[in-house]
C-alpha atoms as a PDB file:
ATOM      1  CA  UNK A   1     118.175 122.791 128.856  1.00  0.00           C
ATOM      2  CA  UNK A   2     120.376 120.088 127.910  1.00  0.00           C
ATOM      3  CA  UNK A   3     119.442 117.055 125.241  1.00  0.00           C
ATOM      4  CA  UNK A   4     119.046 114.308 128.428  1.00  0.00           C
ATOM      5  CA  UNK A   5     116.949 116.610 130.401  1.00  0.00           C
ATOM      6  CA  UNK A   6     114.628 117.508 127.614  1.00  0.00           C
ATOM      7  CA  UNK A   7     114.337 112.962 126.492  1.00  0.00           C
ATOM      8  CA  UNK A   8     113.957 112.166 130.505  1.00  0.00           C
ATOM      9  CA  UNK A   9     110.470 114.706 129.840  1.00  0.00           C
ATOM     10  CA  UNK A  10     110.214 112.216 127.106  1.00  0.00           C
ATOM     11  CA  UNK A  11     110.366 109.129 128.665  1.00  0.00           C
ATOM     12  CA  UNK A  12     107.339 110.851 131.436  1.00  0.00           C
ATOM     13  CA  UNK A  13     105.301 111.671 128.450  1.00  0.00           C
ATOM     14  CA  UNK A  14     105.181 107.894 127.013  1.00  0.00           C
ATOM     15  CA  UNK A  15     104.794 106.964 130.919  1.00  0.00           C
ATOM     16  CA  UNK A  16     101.950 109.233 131.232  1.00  0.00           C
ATOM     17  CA  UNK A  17     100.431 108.522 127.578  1.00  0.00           C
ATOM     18  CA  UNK A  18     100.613 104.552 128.338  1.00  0.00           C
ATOM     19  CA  UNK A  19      99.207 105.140 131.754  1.00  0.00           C
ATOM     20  CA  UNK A  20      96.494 107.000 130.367  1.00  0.00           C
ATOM     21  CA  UNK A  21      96.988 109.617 133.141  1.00  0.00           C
ATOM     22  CA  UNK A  22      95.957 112.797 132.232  1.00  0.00           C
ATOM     23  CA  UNK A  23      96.945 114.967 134.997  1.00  0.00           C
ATOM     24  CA  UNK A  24     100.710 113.816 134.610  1.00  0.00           C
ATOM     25  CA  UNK A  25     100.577 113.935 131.048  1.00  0.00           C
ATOM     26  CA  UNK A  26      99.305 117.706 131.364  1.00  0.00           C
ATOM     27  CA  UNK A  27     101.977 118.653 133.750  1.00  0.00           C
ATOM     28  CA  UNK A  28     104.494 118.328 131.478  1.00  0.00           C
ATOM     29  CA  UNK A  29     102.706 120.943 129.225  1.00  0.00           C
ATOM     30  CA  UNK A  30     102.943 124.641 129.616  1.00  0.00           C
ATOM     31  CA  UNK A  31      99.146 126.591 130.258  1.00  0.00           C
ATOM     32  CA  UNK A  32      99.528 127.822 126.655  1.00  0.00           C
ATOM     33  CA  UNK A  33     100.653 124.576 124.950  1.00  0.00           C
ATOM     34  CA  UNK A  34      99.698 124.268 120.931  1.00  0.00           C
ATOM     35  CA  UNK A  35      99.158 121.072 119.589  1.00  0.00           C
ATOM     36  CA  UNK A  36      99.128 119.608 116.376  1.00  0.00           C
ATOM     37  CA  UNK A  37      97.864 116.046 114.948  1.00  0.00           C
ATOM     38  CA  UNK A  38      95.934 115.333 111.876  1.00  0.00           C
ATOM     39  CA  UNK A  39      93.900 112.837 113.810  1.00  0.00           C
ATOM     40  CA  UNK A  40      92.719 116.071 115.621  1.00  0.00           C
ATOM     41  CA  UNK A  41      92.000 117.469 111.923  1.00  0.00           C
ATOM     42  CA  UNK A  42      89.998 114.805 111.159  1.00  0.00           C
ATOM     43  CA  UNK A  43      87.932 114.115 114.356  1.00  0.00           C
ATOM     44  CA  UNK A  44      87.326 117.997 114.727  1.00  0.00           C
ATOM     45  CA  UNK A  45      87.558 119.622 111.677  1.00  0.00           C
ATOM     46  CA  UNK A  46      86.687 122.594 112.783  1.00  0.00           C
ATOM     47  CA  UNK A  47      90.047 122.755 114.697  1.00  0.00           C
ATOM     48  CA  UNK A  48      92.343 122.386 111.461  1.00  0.00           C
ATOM     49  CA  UNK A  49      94.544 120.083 113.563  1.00  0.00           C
ATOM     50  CA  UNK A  50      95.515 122.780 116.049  1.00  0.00           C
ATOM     51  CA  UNK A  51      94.800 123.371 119.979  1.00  0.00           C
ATOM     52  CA  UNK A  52      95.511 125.821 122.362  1.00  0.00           C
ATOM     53  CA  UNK A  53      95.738 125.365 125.878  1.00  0.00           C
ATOM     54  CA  UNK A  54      95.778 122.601 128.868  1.00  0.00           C
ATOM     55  CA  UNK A  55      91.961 122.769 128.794  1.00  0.00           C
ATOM     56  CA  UNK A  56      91.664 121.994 124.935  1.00  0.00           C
ATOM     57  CA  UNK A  57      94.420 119.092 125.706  1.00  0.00           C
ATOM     58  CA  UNK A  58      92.653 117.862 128.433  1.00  0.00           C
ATOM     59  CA  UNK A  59      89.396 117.618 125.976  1.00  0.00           C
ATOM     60  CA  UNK A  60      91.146 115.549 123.359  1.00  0.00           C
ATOM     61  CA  UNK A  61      93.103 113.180 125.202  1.00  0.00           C
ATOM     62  CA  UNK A  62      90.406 112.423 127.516  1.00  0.00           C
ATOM     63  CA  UNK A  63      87.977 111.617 124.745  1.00  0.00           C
ATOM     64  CA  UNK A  64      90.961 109.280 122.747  1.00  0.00           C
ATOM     65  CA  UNK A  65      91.060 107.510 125.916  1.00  0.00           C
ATOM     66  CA  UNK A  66      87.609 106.719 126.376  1.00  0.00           C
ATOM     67  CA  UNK A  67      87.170 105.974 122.844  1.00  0.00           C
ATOM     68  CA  UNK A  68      90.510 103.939 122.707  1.00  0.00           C
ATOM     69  CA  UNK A  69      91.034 102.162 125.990  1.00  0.00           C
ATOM     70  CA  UNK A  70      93.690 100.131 124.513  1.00  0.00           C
ATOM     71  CA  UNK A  71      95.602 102.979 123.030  1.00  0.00           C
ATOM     72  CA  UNK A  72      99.449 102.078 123.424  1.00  0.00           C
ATOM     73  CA  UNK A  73     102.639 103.756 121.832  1.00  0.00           C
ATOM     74  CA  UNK A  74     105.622 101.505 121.550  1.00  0.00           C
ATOM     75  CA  UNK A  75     108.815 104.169 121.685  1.00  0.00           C
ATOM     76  CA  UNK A  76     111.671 103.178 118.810  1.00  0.00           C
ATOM     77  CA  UNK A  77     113.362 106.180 118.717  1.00  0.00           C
ATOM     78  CA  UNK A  78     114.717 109.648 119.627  1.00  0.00           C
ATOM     79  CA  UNK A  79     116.534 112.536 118.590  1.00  0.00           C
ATOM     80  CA  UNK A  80     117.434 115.656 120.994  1.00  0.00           C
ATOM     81  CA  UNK A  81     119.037 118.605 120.978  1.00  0.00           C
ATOM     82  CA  UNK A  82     118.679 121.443 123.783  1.00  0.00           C
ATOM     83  CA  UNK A  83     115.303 122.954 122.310  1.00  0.00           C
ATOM     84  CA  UNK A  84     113.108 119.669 121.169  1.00  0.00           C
ATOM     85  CA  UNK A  85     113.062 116.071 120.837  1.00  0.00           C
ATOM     86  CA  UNK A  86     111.971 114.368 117.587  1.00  0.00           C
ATOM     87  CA  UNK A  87     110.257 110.952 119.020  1.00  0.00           C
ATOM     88  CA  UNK A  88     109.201 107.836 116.817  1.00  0.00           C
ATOM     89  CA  UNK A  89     106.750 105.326 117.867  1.00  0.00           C
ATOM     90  CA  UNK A  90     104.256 102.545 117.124  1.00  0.00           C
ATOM     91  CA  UNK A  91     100.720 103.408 118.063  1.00  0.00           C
ATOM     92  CA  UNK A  92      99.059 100.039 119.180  1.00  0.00           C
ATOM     93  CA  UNK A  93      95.245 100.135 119.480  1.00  0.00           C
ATOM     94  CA  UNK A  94      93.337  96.503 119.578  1.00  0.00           C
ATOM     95  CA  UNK A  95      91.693  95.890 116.033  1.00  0.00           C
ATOM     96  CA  UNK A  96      93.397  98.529 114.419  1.00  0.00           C
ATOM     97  CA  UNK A  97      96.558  98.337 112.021  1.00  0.00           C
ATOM     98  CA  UNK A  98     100.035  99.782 114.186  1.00  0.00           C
ATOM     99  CA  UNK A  99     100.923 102.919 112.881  1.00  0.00           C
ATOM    100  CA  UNK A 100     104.129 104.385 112.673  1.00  0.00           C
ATOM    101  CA  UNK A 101     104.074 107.918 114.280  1.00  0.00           C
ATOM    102  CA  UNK A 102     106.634 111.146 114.535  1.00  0.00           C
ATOM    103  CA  UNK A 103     106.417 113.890 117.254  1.00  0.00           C
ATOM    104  CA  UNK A 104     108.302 116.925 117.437  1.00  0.00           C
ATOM    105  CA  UNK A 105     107.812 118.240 121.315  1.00  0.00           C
ATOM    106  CA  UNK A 106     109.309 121.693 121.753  1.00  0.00           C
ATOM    107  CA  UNK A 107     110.197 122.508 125.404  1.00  0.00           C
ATOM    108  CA  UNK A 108     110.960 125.818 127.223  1.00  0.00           C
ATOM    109  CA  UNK A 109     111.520 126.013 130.820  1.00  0.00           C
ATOM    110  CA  UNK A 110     111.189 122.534 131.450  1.00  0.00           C
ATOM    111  CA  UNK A 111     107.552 122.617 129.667  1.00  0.00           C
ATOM    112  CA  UNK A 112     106.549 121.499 126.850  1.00  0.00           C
ATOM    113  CA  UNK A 113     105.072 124.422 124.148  1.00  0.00           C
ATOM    114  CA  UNK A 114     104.190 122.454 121.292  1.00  0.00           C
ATOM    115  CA  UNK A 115     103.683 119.109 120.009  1.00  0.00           C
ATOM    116  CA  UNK A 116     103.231 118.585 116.342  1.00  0.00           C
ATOM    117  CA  UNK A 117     102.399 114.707 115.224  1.00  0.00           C
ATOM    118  CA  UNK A 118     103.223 113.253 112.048  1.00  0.00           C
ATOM    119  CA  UNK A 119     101.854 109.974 110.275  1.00  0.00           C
ATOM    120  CA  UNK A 120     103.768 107.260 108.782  1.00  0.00           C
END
């Protein structure tokens, strides 16, 4: 898959994200689809960061949106190659410090098959 391919699934994951629209932001996800975040780690514990699945997905970001109606993230910058795209960004949420933010999404067959966030 080449590098503009795999940031134009990029640029429909912020869309997505910012739109709050779950069932677009899922399509871009393969069924089995791991992801990583240590705000997952701390909300769920239990989870030690990691999920498994569109239906686990589904469960998180739909609960950050309800919780956080004003979640935003501002993109800055990215780095491709023909496997993954390395993504920076600003998450905005009203009465909260920004946050600068890293995710790594790995993509296979035009789907994404893991996400793995880092904090700033």
């Amino acid at each position: 898959m080449s590098s503009e391919k795999i940031q134009s699934i990029a640029f429909k994951w912020f869309e997505a994200f910012n739109n709050h629209n779950l069932e677009q932001l899922l399509s871009l996800y393969d069924d089995e689809a791991e992801h990583y975040s240590p705000k997952l780690k701390d909300r769920k514990p239990e989870t030690s960061g990691l999920v498994k699945g569109k239906s686990a997905l589904n469960e998180w970001w739909k609960d950050a949106f309800e919780r956080l109606p004003s979640l935003q993230y501002q993109p800055t910058s990215f780095t491709s190659n023909n496997e993954r795209i390395f993504m920076e960004y600003i998450r905005i949420v009203n009465g909260e410090e920004n946050m600068a933010v890293a995710e790594v999404l790995e993509i296979r067959d035009g789907k994404i098959i893991f996400s793995r966030v880092y904090h700033g």
